[in-house]
C-alpha atoms as a PDB file:
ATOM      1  CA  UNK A   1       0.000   0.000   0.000  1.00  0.00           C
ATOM      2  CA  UNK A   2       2.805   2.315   0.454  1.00  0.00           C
ATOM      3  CA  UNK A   3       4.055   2.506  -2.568  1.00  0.00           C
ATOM      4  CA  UNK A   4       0.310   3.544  -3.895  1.00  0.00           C
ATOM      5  CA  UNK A   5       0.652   6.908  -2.401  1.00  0.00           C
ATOM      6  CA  UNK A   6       3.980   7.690  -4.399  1.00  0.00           C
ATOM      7  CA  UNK A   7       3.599  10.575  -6.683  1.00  0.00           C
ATOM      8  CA  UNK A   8       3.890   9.072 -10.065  1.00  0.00           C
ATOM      9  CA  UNK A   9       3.554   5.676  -9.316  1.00  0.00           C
ATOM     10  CA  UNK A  10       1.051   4.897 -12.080  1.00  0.00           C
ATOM     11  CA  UNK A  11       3.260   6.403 -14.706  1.00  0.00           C
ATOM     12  CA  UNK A  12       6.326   5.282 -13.241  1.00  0.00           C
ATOM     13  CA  UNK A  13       6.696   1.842 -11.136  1.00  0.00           C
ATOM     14  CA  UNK A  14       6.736  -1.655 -12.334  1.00  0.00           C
ATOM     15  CA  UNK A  15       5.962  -4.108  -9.498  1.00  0.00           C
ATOM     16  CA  UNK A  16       7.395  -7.048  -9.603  1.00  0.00           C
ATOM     17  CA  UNK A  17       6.099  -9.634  -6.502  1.00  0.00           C
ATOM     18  CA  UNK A  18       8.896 -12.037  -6.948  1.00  0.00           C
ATOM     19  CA  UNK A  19       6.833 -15.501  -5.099  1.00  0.00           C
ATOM     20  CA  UNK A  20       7.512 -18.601  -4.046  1.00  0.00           C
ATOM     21  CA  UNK A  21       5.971 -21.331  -6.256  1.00  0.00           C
ATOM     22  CA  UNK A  22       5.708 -23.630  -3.361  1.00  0.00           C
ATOM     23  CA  UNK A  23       4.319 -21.473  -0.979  1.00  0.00           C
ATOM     24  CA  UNK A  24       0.309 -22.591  -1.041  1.00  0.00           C
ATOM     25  CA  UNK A  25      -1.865 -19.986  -1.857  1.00  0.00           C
ATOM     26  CA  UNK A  26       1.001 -17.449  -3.042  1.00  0.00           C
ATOM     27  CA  UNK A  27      -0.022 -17.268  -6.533  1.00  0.00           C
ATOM     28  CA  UNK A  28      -3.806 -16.748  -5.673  1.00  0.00           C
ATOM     29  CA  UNK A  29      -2.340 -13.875  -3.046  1.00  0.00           C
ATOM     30  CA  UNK A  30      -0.348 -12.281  -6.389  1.00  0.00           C
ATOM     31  CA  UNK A  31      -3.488 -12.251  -8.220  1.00  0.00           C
ATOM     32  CA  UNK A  32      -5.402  -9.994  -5.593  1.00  0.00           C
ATOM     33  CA  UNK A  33      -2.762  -7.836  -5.080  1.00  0.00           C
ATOM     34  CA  UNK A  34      -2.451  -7.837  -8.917  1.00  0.00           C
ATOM     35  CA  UNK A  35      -6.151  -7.008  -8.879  1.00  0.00           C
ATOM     36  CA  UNK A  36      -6.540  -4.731  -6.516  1.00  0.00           C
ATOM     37  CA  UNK A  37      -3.597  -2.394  -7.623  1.00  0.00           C
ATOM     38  CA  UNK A  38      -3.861  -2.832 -11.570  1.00  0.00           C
ATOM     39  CA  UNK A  39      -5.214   0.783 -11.459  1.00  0.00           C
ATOM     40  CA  UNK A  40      -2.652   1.942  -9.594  1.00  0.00           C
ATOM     41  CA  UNK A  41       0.785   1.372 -11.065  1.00  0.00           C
ATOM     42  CA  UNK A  42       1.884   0.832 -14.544  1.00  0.00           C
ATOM     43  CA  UNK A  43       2.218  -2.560 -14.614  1.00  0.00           C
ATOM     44  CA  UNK A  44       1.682  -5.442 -11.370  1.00  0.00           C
ATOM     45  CA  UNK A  45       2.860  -8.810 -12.215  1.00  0.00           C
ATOM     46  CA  UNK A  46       4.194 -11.472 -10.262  1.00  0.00           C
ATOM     47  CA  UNK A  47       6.436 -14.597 -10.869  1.00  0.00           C
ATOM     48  CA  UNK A  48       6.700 -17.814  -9.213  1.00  0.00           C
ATOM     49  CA  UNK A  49       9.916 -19.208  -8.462  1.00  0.00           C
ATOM     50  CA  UNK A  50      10.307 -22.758  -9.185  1.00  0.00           C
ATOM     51  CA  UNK A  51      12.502 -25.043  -6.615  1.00  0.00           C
ATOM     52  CA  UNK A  52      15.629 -26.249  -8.591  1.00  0.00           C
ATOM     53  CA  UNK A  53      18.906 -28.415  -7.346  1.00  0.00           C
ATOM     54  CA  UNK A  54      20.944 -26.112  -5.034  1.00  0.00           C
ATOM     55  CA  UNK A  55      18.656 -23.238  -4.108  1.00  0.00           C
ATOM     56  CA  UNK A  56      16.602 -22.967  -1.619  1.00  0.00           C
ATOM     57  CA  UNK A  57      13.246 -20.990  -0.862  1.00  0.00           C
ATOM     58  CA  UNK A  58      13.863 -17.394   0.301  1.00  0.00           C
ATOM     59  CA  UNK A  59      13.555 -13.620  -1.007  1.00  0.00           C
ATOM     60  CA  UNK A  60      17.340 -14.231  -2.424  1.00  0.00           C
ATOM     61  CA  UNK A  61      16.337 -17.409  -5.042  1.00  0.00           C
ATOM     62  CA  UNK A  62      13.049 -15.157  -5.512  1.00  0.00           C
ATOM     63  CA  UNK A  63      14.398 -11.974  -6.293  1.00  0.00           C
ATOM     64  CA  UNK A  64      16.878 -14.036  -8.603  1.00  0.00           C
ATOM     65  CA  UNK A  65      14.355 -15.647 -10.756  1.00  0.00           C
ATOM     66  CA  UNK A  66      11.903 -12.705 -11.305  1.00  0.00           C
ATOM     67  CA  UNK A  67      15.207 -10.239 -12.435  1.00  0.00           C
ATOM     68  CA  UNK A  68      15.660 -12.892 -14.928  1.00  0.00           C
ATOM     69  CA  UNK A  69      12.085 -12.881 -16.305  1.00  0.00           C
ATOM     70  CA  UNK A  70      11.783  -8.784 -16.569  1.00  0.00           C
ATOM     71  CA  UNK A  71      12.962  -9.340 -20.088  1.00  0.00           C
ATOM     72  CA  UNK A  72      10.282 -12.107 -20.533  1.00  0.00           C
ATOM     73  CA  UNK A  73       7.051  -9.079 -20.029  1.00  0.00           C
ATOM     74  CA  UNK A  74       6.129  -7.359 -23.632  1.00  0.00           C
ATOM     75  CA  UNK A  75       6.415  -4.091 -21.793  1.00  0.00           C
ATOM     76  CA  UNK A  76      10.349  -4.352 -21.190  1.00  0.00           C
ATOM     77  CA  UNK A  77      11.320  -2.597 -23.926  1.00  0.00           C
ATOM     78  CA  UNK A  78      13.867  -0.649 -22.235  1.00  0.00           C
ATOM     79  CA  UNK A  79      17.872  -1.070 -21.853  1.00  0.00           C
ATOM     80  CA  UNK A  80      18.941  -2.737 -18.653  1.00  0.00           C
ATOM     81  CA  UNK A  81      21.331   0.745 -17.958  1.00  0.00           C
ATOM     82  CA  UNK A  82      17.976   2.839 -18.336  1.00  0.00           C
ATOM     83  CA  UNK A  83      16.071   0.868 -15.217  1.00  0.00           C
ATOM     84  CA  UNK A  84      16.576   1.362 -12.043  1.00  0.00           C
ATOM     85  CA  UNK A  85      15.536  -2.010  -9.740  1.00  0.00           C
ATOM     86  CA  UNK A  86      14.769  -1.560  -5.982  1.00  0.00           C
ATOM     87  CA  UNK A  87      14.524  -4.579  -4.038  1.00  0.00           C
ATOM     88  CA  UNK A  88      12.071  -4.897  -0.851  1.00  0.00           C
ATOM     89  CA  UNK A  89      10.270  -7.131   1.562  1.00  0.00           C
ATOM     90  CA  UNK A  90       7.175  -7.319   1.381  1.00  0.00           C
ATOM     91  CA  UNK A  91       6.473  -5.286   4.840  1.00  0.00           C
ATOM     92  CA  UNK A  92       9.443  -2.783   4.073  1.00  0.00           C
ATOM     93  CA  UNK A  93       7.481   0.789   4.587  1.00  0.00           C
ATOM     94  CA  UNK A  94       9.106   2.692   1.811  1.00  0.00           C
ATOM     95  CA  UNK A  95       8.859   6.638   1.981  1.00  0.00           C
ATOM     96  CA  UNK A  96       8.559   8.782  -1.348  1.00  0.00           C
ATOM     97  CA  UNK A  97      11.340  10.795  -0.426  1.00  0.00           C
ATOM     98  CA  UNK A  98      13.805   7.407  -0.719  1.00  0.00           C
ATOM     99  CA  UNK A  99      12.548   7.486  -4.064  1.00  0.00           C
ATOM    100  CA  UNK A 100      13.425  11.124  -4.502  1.00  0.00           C
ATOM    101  CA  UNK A 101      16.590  10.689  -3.673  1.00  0.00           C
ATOM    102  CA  UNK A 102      17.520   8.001  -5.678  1.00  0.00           C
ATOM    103  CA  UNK A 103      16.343   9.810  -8.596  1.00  0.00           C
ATOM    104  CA  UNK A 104      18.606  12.884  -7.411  1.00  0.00           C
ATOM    105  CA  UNK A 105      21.436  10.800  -6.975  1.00  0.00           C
ATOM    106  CA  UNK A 106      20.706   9.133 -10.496  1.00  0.00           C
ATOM    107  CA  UNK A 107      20.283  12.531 -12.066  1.00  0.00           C
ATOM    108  CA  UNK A 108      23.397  14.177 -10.349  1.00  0.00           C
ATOM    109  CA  UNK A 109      26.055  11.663 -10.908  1.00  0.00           C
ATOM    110  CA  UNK A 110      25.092   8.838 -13.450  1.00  0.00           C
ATOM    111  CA  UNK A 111      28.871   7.797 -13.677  1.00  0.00           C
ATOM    112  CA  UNK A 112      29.139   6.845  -9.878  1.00  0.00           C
ATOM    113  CA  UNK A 113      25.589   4.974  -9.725  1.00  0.00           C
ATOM    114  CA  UNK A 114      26.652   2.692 -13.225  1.00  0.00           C
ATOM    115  CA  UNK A 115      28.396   1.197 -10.340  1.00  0.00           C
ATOM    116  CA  UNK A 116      26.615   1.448  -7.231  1.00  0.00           C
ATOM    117  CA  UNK A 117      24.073  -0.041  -5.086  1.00  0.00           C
ATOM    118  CA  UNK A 118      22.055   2.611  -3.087  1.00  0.00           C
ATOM    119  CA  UNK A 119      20.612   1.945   0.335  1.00  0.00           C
ATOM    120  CA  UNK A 120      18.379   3.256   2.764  1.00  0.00           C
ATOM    121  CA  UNK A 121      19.076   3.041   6.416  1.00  0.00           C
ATOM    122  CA  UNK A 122      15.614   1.010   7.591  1.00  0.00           C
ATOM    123  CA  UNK A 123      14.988   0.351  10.733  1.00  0.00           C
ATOM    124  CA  UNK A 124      12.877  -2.595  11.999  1.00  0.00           C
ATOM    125  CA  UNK A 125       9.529  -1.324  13.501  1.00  0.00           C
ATOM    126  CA  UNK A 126       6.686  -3.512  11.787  1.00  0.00           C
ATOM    127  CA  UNK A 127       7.006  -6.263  14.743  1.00  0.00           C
ATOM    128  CA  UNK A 128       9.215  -4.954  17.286  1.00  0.00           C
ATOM    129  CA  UNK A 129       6.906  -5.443  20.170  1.00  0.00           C
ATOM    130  CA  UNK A 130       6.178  -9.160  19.356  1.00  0.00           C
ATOM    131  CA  UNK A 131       9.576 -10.347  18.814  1.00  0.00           C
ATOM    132  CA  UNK A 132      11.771 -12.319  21.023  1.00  0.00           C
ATOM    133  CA  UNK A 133      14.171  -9.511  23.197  1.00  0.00           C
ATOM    134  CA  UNK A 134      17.215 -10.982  21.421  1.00  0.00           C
ATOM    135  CA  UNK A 135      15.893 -10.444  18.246  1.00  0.00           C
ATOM    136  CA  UNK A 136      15.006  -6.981  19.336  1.00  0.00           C
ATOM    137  CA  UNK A 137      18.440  -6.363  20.295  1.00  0.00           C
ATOM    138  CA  UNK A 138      20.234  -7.604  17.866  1.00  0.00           C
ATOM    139  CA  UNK A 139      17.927  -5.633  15.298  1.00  0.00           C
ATOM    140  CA  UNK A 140      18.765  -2.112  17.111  1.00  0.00           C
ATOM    141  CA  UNK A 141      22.134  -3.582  17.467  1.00  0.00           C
ATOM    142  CA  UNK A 142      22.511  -3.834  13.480  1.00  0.00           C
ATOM    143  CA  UNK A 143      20.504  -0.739  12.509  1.00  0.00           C
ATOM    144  CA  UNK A 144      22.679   1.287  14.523  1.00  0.00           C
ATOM    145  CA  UNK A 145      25.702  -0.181  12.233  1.00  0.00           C
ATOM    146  CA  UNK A 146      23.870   0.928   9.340  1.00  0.00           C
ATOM    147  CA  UNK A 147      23.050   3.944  10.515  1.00  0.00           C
ATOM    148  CA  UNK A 148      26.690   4.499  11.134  1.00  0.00           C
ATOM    149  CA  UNK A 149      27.587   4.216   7.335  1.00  0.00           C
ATOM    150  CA  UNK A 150      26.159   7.562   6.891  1.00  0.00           C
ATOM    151  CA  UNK A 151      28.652   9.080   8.837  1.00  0.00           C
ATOM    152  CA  UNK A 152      31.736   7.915   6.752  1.00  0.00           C
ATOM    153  CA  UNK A 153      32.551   7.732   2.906  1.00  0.00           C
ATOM    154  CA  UNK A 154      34.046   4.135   2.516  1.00  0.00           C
ATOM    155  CA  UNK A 155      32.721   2.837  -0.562  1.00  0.00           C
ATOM    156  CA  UNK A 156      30.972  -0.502   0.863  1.00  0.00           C
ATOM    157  CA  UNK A 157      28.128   0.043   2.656  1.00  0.00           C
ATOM    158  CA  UNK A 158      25.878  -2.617   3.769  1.00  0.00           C
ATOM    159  CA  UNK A 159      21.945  -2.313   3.091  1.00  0.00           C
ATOM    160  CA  UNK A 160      18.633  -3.720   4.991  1.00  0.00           C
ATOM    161  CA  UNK A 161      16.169  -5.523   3.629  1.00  0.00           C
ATOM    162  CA  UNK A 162      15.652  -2.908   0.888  1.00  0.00           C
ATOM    163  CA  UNK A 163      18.263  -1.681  -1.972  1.00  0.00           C
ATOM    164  CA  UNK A 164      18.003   0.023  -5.021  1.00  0.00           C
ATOM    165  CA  UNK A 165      20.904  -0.429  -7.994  1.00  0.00           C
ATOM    166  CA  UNK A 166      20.653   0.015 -12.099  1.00  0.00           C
ATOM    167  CA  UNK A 167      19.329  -3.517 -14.013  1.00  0.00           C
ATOM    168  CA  UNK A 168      22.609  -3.536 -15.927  1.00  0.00           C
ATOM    169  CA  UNK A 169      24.360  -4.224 -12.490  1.00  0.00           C
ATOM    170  CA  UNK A 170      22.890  -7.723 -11.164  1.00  0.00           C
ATOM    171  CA  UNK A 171      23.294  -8.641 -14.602  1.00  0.00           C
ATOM    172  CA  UNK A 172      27.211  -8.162 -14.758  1.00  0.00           C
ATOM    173  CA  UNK A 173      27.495  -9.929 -11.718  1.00  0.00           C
ATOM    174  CA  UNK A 174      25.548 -12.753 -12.173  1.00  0.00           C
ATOM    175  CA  UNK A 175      22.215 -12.048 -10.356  1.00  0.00           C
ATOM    176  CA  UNK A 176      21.444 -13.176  -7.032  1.00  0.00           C
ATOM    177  CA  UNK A 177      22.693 -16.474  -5.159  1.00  0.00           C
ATOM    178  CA  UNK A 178      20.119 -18.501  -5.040  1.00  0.00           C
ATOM    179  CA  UNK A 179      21.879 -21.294  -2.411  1.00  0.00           C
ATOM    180  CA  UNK A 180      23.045 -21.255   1.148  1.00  0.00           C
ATOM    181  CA  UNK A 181      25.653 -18.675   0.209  1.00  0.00           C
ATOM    182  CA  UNK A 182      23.258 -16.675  -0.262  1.00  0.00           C
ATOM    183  CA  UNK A 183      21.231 -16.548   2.581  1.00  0.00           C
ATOM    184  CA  UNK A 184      21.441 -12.748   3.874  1.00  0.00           C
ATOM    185  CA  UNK A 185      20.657 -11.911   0.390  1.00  0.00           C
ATOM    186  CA  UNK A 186      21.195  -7.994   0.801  1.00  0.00           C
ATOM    187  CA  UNK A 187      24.724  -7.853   2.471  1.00  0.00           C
ATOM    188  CA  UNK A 188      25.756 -10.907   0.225  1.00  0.00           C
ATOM    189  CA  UNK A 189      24.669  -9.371  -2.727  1.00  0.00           C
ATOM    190  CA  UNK A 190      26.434  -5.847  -1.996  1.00  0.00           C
ATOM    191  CA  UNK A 191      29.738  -7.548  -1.122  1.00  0.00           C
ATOM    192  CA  UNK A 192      29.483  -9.744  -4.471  1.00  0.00           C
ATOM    193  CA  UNK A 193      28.840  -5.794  -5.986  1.00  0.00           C
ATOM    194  CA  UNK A 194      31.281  -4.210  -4.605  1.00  0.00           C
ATOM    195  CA  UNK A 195      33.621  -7.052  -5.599  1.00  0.00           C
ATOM    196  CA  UNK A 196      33.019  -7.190  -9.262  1.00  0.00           C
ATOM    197  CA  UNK A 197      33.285  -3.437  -9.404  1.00  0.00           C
ATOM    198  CA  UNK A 198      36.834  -3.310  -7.455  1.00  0.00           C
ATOM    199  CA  UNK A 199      38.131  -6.148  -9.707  1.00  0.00           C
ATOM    200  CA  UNK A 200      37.165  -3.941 -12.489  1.00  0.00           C
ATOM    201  CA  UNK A 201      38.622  -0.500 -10.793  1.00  0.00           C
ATOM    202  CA  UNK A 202      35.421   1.512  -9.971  1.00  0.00           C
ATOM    203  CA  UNK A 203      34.923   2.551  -6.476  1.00  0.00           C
END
């Protein structure tokens, strides 16, 4: 629902809901969300990733298959350098102005973000109250460290749950791991970034 109150989202956003094709019921949950928000964006679609040998369920094989499919929809017509993908949980409570700035930062300096992964620092809210007190500790502990990458201008910073990054980029690296290497799928997937991009001598 969030994202429905962003200015421009019906001209602008293509949701992807990256599911589970095991999960019962998840592609009869796509459809009403699919349904209920057709109106509202310029495109809702969903995909359903199947189980194969090595991976394992979670938002990282997900998010790995339905990348791969965007060039599947008749709609993607556009270069992979030209979109700009931002990866969420389902719950993540996304703000407008996070969108805002990644189209300032996109705008200002299209060099540095041919390279980059953009994060906002999120903090964990949505369940705070029902969760176990370690849990709850440990999730102030680790916001607090990303919190604390604001305040320095290394070039790896860690993200939480949500990232944004150009198409062209998960492509060069090979998408998403969809095993148990890749389970923290966000930090994973910014160290494999920032990686490829050192290798190749961009910051």
């Amino acid at each position: 629902r969030i994202l429905a109150t962003h200015p421009g989202c019906q001209e602008r956003y293509i949701v992807l809901l990256a599911m589970e094709a095991g999960e019962p019921g998840g592609a009869d949950k796509a459809s009403t969300l699919e349904e209920k928000f057709k109106s509202t964006f310029s495109f809702i679609g969903h995909t359903l990733h199947p189980m194969r040998p090595g991976e394992l369920a979670g938002k990282g094989s997900n998010v790995n298959y339905a990348i791969q499919q965007l060039h599947q929809f008749e709609w993607m017509q556009f270069k992979s350098e030209c979109v700009m993908v931002t990866i969420m949980d389902a719950d993540t409570m996304l703000p407008a102005e996070y969108i805002a700035g990644v189209d300032w930062v996109w705008a200002s300096n299209p060099k540095a973000v041919a390279a980059a992964l953009i994060c906002p620092s999120t903090p964990v809210i949505a369940n705070a109250s029902t969760s176990p007190w370690f849990v709850r500790s440990w999730e102030l502990f680790y916001f607090t460290c990303i919190c604390g990458q604001m305040g320095h201008s290394g070039a790896l910073r860690m993200p939480l749950a949500c990232y944004s990054c150009l198409l062209v980029i998960p492509e060069e690296v090979g998408y998403w791991d969809a095993g148990l290497q890749g389970i923290a799928e966000d930090q994973h997937t910014a160290l494999r970034m920032h990686l490829h991009y050192r290798r190749k001598g961009g910051k």
